[in-house]
N, C-alpha and C. Protein backbone atom coordinates (compact mmCIF):
# COMPACT_ATOMS: atom_id res chain seq x y z
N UNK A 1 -7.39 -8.81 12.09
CA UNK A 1 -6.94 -8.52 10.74
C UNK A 1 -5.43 -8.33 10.77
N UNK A 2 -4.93 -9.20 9.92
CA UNK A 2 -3.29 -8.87 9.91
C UNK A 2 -3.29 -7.78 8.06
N UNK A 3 -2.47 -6.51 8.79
CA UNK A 3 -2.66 -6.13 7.90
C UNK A 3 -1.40 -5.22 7.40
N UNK A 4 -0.66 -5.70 6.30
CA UNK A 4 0.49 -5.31 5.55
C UNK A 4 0.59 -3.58 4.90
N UNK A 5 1.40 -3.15 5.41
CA UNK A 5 1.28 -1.69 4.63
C UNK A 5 2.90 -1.39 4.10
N UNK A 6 2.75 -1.68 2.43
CA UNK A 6 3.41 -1.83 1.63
C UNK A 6 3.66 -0.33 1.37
N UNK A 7 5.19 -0.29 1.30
CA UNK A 7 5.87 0.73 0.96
C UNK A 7 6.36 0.46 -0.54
N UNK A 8 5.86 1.42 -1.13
CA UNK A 8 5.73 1.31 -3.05
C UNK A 8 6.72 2.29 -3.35
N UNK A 9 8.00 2.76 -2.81
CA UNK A 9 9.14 2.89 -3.49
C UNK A 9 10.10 2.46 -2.82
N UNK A 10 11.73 2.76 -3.93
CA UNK A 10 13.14 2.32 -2.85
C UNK A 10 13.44 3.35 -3.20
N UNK A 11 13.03 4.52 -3.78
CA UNK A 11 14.19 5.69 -4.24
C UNK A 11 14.67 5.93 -3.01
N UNK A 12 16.06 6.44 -3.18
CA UNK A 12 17.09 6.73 -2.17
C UNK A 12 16.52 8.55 -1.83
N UNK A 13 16.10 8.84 -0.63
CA UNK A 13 15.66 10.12 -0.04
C UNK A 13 13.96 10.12 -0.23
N UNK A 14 13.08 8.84 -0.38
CA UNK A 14 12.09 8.65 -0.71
C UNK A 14 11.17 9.53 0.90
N UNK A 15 9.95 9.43 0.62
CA UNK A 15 9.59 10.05 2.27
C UNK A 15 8.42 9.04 2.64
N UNK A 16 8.03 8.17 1.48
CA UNK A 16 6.81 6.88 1.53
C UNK A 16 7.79 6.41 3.38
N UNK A 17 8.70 5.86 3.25
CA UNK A 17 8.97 5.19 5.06
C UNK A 17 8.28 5.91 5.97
N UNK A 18 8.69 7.16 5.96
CA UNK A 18 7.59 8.00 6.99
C UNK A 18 6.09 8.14 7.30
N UNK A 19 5.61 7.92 5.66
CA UNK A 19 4.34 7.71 6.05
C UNK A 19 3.61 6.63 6.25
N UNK A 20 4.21 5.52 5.84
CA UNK A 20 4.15 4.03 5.95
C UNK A 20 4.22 4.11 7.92
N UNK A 21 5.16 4.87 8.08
CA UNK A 21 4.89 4.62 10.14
C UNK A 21 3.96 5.19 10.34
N UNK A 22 3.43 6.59 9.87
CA UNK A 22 2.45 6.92 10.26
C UNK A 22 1.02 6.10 10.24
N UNK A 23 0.97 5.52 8.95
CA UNK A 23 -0.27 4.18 9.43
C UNK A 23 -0.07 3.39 10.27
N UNK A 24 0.94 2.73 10.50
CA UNK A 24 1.68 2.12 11.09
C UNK A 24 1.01 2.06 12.47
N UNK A 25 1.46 3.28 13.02
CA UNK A 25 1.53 3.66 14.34
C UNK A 25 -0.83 3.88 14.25
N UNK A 26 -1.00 4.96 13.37
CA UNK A 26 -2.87 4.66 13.34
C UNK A 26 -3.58 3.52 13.31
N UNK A 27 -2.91 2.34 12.83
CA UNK A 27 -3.51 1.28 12.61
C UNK A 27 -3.28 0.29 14.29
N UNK A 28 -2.19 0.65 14.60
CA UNK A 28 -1.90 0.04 16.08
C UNK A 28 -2.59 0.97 17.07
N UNK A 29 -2.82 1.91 16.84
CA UNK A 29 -3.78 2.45 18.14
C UNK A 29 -5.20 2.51 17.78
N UNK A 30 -5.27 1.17 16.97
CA UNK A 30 -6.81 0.76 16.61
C UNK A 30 -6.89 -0.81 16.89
N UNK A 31 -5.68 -1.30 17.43
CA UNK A 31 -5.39 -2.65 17.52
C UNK A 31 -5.79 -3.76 16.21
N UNK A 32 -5.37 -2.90 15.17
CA UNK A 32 -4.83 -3.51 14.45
C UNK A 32 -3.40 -4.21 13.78
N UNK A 33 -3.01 -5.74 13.64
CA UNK A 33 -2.10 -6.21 13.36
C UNK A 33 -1.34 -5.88 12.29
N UNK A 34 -0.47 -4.51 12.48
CA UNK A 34 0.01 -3.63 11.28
C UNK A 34 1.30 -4.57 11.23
N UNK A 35 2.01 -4.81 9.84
CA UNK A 35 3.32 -4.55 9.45
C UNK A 35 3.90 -4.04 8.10
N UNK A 36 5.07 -3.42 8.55
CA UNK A 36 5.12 -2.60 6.98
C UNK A 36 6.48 -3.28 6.22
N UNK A 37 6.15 -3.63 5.18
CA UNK A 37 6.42 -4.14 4.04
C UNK A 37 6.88 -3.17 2.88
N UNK A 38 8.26 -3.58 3.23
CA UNK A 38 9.34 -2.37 2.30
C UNK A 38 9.90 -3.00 1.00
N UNK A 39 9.52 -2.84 0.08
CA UNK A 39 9.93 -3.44 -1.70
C UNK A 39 11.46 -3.31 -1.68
N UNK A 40 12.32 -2.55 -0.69
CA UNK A 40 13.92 -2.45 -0.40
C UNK A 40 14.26 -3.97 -0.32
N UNK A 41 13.20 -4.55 0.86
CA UNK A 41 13.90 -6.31 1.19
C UNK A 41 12.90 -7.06 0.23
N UNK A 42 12.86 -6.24 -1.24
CA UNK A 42 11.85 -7.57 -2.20
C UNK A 42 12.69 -7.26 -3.11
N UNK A 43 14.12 -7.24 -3.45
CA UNK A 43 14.58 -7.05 -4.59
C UNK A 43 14.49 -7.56 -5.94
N UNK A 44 13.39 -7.48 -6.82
CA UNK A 44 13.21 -7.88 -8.14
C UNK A 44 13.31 -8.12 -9.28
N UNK A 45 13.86 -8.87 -9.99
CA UNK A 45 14.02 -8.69 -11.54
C UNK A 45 12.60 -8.52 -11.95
N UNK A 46 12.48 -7.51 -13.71
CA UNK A 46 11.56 -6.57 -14.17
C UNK A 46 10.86 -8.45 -14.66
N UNK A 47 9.57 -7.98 -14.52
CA UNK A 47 8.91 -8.95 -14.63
C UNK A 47 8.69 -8.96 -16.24
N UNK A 48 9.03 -10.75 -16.29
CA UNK A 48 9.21 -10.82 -17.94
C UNK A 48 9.05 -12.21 -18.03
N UNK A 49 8.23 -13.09 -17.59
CA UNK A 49 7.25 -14.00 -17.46
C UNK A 49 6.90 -14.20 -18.81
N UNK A 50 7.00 -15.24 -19.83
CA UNK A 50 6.19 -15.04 -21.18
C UNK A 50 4.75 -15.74 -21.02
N UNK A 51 4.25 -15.69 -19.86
CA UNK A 51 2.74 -16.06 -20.07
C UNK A 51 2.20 -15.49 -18.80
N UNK A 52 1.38 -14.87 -18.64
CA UNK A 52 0.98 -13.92 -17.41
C UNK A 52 0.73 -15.27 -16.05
N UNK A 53 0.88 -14.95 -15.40
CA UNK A 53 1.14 -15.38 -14.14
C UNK A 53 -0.10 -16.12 -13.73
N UNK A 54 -1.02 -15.41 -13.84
CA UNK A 54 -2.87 -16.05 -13.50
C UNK A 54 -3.22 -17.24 -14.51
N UNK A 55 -2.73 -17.03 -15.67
CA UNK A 55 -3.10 -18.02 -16.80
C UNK A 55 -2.06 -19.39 -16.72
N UNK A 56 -0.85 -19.11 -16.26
CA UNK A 56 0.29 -20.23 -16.18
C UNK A 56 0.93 -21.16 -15.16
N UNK A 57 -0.24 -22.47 -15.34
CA UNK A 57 -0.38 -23.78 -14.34
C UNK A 57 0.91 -24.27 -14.36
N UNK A 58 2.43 -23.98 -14.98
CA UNK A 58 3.32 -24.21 -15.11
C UNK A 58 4.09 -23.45 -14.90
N UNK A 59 4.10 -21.96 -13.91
CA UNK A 59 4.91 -21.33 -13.54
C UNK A 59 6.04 -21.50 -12.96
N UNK A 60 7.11 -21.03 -13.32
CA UNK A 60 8.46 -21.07 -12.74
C UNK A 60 8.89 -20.17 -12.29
N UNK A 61 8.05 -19.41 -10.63
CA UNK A 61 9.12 -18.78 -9.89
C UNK A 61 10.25 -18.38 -9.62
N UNK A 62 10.87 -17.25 -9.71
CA UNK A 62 12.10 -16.40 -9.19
C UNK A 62 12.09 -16.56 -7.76
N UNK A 63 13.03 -17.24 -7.13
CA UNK A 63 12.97 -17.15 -5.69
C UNK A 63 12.91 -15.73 -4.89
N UNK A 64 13.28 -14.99 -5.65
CA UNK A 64 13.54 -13.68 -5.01
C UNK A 64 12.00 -13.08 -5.06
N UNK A 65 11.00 -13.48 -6.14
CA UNK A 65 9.84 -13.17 -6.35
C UNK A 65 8.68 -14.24 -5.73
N UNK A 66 9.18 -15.30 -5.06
CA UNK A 66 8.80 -16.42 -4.15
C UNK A 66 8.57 -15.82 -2.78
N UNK A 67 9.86 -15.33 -2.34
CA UNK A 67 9.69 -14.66 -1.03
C UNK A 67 8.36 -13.24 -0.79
N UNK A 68 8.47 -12.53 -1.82
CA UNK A 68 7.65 -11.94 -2.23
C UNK A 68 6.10 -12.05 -2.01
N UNK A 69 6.13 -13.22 -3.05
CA UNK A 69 4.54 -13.63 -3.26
C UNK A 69 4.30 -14.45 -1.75
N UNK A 70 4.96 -15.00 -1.06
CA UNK A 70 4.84 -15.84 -0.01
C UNK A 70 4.74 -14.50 1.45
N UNK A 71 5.13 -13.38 1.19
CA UNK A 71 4.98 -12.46 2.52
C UNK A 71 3.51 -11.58 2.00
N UNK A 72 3.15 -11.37 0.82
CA UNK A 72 2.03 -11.01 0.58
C UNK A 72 0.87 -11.87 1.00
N UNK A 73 0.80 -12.95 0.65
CA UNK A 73 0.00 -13.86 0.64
C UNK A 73 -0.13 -14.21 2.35
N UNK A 74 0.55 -13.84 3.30
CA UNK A 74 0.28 -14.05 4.38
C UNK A 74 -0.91 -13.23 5.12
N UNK A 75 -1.15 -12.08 4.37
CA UNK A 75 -1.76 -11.05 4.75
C UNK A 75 -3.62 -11.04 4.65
N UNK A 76 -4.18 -10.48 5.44
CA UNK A 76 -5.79 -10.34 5.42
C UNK A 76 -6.24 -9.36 4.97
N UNK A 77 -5.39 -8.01 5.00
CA UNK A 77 -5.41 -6.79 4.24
C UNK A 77 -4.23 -5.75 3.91
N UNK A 78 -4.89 -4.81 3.14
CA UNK A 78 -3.31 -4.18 2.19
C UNK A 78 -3.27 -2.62 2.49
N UNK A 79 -2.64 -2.30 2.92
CA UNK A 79 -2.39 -0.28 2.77
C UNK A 79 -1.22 -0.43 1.80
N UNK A 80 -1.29 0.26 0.42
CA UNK A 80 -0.32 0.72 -0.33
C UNK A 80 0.14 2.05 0.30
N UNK A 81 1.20 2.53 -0.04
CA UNK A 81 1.83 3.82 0.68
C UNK A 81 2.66 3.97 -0.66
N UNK A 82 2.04 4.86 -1.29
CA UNK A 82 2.63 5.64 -2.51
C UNK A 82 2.57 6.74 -2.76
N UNK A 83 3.99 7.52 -3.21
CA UNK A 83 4.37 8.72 -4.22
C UNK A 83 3.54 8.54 -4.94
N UNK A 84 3.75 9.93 -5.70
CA UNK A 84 3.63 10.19 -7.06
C UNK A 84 4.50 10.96 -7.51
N UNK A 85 4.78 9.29 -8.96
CA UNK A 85 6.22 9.62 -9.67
C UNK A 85 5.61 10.17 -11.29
N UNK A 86 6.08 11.22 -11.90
CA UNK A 86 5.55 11.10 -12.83
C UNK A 86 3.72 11.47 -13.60
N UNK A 87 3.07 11.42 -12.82
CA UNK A 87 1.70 11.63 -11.95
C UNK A 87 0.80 9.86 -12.42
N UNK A 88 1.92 9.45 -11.88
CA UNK A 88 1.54 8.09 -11.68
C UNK A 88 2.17 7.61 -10.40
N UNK A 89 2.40 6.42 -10.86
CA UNK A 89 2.83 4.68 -9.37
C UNK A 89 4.51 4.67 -9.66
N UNK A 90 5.20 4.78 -9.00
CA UNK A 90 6.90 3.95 -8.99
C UNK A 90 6.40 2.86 -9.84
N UNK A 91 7.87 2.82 -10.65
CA UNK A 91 7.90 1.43 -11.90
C UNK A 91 8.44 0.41 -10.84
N UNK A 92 8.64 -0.17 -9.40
CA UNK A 92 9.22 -0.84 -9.01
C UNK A 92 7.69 -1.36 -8.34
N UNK A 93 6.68 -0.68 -7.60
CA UNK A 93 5.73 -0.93 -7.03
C UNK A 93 4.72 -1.76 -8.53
N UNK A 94 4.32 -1.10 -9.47
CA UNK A 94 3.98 -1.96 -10.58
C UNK A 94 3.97 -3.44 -10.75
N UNK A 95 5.98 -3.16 -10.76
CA UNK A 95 6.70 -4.51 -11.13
C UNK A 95 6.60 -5.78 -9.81
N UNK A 96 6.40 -5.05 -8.77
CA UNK A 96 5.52 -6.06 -8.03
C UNK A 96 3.92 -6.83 -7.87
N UNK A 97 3.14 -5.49 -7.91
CA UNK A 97 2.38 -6.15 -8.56
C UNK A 97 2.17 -7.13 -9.71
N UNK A 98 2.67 -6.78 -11.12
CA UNK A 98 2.64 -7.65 -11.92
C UNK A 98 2.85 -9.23 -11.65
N UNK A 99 4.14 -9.55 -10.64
CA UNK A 99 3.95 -10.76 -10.21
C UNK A 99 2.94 -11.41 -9.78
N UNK A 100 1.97 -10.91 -8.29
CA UNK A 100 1.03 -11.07 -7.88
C UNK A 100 0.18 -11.88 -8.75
N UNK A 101 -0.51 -13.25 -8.10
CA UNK A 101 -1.79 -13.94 -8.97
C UNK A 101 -3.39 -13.89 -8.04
N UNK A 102 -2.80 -15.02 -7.13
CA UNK A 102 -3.90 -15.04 -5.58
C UNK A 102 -3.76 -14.50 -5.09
N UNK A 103 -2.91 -14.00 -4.56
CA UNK A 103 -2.20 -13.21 -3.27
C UNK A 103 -2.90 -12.00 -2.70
N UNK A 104 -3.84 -11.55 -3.32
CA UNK A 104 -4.87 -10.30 -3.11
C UNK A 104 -6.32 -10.75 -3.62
N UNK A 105 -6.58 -11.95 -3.73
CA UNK A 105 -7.72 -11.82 -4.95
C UNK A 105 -8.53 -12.33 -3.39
N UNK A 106 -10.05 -11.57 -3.57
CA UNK A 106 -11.09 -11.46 -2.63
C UNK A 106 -10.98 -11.05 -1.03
N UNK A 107 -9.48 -9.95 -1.07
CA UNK A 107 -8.55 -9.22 -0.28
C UNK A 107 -8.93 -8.06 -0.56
N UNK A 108 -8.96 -6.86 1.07
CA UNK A 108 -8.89 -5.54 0.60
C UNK A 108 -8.01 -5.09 0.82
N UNK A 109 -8.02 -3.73 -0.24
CA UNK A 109 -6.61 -2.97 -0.30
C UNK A 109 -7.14 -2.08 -0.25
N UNK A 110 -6.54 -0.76 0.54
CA UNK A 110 -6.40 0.82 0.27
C UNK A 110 -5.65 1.59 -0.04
N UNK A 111 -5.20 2.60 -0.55
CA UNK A 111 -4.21 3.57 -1.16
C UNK A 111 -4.39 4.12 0.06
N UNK A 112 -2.97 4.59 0.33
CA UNK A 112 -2.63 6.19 0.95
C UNK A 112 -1.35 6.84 0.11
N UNK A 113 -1.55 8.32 -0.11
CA UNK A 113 -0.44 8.53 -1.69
C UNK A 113 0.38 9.85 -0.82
N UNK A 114 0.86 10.22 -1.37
CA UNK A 114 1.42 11.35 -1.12
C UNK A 114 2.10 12.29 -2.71
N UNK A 115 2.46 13.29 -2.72
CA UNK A 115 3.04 14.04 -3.26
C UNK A 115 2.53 15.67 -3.68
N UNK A 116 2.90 16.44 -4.82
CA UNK A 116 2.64 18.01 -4.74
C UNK A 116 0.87 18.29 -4.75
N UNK A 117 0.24 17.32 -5.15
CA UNK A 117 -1.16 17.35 -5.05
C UNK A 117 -1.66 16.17 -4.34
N UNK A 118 -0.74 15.63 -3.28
CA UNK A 118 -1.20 14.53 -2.68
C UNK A 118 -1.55 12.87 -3.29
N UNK A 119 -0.72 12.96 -4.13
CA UNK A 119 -0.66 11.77 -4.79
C UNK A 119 -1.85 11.35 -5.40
N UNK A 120 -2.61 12.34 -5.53
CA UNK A 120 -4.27 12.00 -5.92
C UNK A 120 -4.05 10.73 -7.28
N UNK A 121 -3.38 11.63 -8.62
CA UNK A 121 -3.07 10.54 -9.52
C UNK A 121 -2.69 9.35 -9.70
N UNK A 122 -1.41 9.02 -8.58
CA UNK A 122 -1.05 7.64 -8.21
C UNK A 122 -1.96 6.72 -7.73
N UNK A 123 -2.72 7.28 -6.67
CA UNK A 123 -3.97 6.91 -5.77
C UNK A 123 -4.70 6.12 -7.13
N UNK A 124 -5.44 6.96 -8.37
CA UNK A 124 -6.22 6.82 -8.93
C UNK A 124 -5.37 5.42 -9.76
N UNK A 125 -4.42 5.40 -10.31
CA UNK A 125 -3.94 4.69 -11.21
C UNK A 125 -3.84 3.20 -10.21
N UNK A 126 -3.21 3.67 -9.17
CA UNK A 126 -3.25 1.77 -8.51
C UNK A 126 -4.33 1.33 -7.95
N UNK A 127 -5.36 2.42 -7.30
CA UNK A 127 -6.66 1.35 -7.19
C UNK A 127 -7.50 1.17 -8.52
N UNK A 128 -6.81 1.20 -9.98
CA UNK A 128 -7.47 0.42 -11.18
C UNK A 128 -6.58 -0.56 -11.31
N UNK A 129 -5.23 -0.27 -10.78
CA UNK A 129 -3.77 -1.70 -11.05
C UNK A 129 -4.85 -2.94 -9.91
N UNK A 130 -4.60 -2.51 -8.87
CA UNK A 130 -5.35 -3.52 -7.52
C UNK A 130 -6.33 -4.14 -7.83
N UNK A 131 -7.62 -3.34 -8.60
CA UNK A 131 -8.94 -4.23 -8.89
C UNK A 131 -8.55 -5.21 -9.84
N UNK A 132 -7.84 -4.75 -10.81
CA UNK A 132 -6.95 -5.80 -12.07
C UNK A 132 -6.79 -7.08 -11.38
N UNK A 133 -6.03 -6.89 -10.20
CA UNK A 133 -5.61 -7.94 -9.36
C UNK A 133 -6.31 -8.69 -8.63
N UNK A 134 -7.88 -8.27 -8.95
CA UNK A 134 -8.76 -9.35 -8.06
C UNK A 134 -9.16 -8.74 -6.60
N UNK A 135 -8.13 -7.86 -6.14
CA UNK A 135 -8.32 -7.06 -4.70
C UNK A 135 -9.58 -6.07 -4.46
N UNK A 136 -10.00 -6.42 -3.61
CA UNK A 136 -11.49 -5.15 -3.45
C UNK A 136 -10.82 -4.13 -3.48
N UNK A 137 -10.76 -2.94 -3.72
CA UNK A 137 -10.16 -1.82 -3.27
C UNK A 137 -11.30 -0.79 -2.68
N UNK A 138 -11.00 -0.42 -1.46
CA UNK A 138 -12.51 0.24 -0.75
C UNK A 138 -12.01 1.52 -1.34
N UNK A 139 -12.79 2.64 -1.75
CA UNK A 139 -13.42 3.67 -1.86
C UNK A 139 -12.72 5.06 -1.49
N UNK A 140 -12.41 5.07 0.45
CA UNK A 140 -11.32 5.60 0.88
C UNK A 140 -9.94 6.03 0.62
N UNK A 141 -9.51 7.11 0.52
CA UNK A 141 -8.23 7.53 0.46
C UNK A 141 -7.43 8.31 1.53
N UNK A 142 -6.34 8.05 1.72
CA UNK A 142 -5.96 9.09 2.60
C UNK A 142 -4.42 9.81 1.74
N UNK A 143 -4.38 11.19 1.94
CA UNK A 143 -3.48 11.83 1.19
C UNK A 143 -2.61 12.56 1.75
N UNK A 144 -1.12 12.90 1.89
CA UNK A 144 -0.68 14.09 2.18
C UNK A 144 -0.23 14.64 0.73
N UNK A 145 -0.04 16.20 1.35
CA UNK A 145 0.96 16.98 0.47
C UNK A 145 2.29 16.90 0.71
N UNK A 146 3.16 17.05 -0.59
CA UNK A 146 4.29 17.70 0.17
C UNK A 146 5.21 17.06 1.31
N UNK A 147 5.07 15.82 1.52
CA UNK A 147 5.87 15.20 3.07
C UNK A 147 7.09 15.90 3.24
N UNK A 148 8.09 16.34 1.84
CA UNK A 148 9.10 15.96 2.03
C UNK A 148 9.84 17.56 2.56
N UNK A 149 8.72 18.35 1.86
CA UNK A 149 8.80 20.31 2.40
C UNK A 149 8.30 20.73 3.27
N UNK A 150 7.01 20.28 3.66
CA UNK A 150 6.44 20.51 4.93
C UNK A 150 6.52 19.86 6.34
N UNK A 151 7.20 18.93 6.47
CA UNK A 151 7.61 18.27 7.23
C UNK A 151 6.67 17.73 8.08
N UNK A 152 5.25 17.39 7.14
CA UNK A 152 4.01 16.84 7.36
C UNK A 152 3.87 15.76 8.87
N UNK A 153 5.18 14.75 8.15
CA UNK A 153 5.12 13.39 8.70
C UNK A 153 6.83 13.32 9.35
N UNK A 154 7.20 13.03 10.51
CA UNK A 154 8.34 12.91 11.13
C UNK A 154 9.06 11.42 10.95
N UNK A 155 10.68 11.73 11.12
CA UNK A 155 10.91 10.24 11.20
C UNK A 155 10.32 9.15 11.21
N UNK A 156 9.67 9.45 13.00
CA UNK A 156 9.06 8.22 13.83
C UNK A 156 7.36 8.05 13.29
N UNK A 157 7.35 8.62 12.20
CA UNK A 157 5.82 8.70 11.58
C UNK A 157 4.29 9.34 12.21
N UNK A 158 4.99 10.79 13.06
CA UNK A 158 4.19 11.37 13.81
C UNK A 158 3.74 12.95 12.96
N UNK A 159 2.56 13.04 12.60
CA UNK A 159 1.90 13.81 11.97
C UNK A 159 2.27 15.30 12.78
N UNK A 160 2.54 16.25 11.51
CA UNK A 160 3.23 17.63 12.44
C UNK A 160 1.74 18.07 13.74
N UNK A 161 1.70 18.63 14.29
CA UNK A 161 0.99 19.43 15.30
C UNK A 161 0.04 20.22 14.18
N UNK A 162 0.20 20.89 13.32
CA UNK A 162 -0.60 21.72 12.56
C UNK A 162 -1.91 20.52 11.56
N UNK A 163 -0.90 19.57 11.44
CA UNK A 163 -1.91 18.79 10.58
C UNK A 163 -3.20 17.81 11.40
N UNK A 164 -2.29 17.38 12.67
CA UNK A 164 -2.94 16.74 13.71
C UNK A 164 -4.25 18.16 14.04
N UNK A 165 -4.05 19.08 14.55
CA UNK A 165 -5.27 19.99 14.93
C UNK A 165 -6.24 20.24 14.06
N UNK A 166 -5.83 19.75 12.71
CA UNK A 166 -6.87 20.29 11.66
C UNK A 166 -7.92 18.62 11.19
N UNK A 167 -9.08 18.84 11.80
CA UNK A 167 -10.27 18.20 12.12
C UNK A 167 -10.95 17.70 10.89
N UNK A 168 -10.40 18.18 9.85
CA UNK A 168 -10.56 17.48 8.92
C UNK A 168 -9.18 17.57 7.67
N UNK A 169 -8.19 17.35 8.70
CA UNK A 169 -6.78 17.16 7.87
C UNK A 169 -6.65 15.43 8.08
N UNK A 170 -5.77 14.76 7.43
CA UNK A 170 -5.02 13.46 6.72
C UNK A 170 -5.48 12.59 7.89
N UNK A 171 -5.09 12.99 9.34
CA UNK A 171 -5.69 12.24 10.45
C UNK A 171 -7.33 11.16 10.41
N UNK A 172 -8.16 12.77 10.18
CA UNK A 172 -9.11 11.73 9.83
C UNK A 172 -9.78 10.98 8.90
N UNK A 173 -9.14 11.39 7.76
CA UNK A 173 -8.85 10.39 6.57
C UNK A 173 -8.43 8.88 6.77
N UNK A 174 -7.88 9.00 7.29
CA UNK A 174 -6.81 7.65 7.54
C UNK A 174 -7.78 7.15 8.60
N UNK A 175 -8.15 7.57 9.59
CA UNK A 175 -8.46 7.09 10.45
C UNK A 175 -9.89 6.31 10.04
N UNK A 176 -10.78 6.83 9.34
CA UNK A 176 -11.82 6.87 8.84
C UNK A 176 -11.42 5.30 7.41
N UNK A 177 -10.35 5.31 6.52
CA UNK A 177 -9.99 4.31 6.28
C UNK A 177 -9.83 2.87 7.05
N UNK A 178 -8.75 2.95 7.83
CA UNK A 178 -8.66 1.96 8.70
C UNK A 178 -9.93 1.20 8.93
N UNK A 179 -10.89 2.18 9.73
CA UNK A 179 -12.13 1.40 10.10
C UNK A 179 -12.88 0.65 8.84
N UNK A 180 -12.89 1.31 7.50
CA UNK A 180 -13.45 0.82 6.49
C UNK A 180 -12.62 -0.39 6.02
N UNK A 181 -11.42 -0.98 6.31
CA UNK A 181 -10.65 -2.10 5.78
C UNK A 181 -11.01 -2.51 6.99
N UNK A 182 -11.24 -2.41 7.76
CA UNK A 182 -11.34 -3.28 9.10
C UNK A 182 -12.60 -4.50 8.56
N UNK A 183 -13.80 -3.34 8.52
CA UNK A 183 -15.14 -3.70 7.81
C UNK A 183 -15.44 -5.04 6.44
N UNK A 184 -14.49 -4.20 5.73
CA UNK A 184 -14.40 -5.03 4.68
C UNK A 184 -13.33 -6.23 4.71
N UNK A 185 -12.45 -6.10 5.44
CA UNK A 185 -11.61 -7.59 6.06
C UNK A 185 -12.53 -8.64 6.63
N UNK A 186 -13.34 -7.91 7.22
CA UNK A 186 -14.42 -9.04 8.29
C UNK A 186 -14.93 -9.82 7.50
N UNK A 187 -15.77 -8.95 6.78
CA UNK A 187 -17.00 -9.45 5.51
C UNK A 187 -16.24 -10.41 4.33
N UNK A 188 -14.64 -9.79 4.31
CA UNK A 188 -14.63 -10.69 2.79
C UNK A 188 -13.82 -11.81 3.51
N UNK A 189 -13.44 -12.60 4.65
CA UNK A 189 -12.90 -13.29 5.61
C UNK A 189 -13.42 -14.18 5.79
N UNK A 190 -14.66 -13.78 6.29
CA UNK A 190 -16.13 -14.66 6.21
C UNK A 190 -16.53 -15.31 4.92
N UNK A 191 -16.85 -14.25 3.98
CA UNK A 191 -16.84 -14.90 2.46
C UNK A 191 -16.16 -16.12 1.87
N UNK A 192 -14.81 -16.03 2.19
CA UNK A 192 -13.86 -16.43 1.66
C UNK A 192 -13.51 -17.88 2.47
């Protein structure tokens, strides 16, 4: 399974990079083919397409939104890695999606969120954006609190010592994900 874990903001002091390694690094000591995919090197104009993208056999691509759709589309499965802005999704992670046509459709995706209640809301709002998109979205969540006060998640995307010992803290969330996109990569691979 090659599998993309999209970083869904650019705000400047954002803490999504950190936890984006932390799958990162869980998904490789499962030998899975992780890479993370930062919306920083997808710079976008606001999507303004006058005919939605799925419906229009005559689309005219933004190259900048070419590169885009062409590094998504390489992928077998999806980890979103999102804040919560607002008690929703970043307007930049959206505005990528919105491009999106094939590029996820009979593909799984999972949320992992973060923020003061663990991004629960964001979580909720993009796995209804993702199914929109045709993408399975499995079931699974994984959440932190707080990255940016508790110092949850380190630079190098290494979970503090307090969160790692706790047996049913974010660790095995995630971990417990992974295996379920693993699952559902196989099955919809085969399908497809």
């Amino acid at each position: 399974m090659k599998l993309a874990i999209i970083i869904g903001t650019t705000r400047q002091g954002r803490q999504s990079d950190k936890v984006a390694k932390w799958v990162e690094l869980s998904a490789k000591a499962i030998d899975i083919q992780a890479e993370i995919v930062d919306l920083k090197d997808y710079p976008m104009p606001f999507f303004n397409e006058a005919i939605s993208p799925r419906y229009n056999p005559n689309r005219i691509i933004d190259p900048a939104v070419k590169l885009w759709l062409d590094k998504i589309a390489s992928f077998d499965a999806y980890v979103f890695v999102t804040p919560e802005y607002n008690h929703s999704i970043p307007g930049v992670l959206k505005n990528a999606i919105d491009y999106l046509t094939v590029e996820l459709v009979h593909k799984p995706s999972a949320v992992v969120s973060h923020g003061s209640v663990g991004g629960v809301r964001a979580a909720t709002d993009l796995k209804e954006i993702l199914s929109e998109s045709q993408s399975v979205v499995i079931p699974k969540t994984a959440t932190l609190m707080n990255v940016g006060m508790t110092n949850a998640v380190d630079e190098n995307g290494q979970l503090s010592a307090e969160l790692l010992a706790n047996p049913y803290g974010p660790k095995i969330h995630l971990d417990n994900l992974l295996k379920e996109l693993i699952w559902y990569s196989d099955a919809l691979s085969a399908a497809r």
